[in-house]
Protein backbone atom coordinates (compact mmCIF):
# COMPACT_ATOMS: atom_id res chain seq x y z
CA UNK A 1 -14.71 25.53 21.22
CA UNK A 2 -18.22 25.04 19.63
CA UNK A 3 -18.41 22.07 16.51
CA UNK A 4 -21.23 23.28 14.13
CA UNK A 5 -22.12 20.45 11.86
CA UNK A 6 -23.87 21.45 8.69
CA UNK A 7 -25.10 19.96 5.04
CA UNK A 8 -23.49 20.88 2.04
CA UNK A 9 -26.87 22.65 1.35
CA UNK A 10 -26.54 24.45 4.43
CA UNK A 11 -23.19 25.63 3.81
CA UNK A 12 -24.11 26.60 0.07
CA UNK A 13 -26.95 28.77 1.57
CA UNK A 14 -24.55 30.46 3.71
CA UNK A 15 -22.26 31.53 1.51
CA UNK A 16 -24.91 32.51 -0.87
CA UNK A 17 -25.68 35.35 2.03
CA UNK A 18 -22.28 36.81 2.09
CA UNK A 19 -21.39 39.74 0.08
CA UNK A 20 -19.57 39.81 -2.91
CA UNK A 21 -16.08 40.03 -1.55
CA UNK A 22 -16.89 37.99 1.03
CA UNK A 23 -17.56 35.21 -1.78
CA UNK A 24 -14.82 35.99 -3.70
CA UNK A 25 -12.75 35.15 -0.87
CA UNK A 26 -14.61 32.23 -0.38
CA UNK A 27 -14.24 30.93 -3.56
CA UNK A 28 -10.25 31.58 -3.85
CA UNK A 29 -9.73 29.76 -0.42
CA UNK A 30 -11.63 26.74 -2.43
CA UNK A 31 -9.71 27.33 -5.32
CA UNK A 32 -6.23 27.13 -3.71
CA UNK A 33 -7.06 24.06 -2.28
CA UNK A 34 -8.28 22.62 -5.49
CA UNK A 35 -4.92 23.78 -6.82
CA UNK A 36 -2.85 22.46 -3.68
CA UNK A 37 -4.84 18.88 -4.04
CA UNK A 38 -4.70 19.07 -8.17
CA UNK A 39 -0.75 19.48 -7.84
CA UNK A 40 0.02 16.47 -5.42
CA UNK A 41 -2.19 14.55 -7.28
CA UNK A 42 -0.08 15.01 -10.51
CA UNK A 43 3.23 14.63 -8.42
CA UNK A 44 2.44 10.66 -6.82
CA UNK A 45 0.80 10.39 -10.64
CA UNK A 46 4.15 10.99 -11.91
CA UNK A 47 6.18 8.53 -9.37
CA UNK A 48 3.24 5.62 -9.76
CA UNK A 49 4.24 6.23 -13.88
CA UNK A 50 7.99 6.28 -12.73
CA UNK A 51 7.58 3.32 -10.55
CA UNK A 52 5.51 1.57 -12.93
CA UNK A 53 8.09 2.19 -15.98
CA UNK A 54 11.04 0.79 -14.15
CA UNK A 55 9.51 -1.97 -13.31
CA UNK A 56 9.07 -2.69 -16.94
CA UNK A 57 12.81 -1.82 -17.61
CA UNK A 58 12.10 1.84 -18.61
CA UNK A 59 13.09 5.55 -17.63
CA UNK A 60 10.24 7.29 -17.27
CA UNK A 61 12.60 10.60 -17.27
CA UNK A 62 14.05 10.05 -20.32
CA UNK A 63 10.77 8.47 -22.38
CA UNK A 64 9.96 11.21 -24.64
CA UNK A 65 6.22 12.43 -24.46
CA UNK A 66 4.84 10.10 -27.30
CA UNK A 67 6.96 7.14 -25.52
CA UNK A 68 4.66 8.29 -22.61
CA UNK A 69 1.67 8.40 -24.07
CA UNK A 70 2.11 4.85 -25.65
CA UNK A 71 3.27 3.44 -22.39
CA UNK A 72 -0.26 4.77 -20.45
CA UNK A 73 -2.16 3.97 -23.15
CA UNK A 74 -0.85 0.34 -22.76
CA UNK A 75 -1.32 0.50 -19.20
CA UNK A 76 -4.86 1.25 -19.38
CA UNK A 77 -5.64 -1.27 -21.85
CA UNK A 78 -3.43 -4.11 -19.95
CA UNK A 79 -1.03 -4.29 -23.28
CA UNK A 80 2.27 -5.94 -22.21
């Protein structure tokens, strides 16, 4: 098997020369990647919050969504 190493530009140019269905498909490959990344992302998020909540004594499952919000909010401004 051949490796092809190209830039970004390169690759940009490339697709810019397919047809329109050929882009479209393009661009939902890229998209349900985004989407796969974007959702495990939010999931080890949510156990770093669940982690971090515990080990202040708290349930991160049972905090109601302002109780959330107040707890990040403290977190990101180092608020005990």
């Amino acid at each position: 098997m051949v490796t092809l190493t190209l830039s970004d530009k390169q690759v940009v140019e490339l697709v810019k020369q397919l047809p329109p269905k050929s882009k479209q498909a393009v661009l939902d490959a890229l998209t349900t990647d985004g989407d796969i990344w974007w959702e495990m992302t939010l999931s080890q998020g949510e156990e770093q919050f669940r982690r971090l909540a515990a080990e202040r004594g708290l349930e991160w499952d049972k905090m109601h969504e302002a109780e959330r919000e107040t707890f990040v909010d403290a977190l990101l401004h180092d608020k005990p």
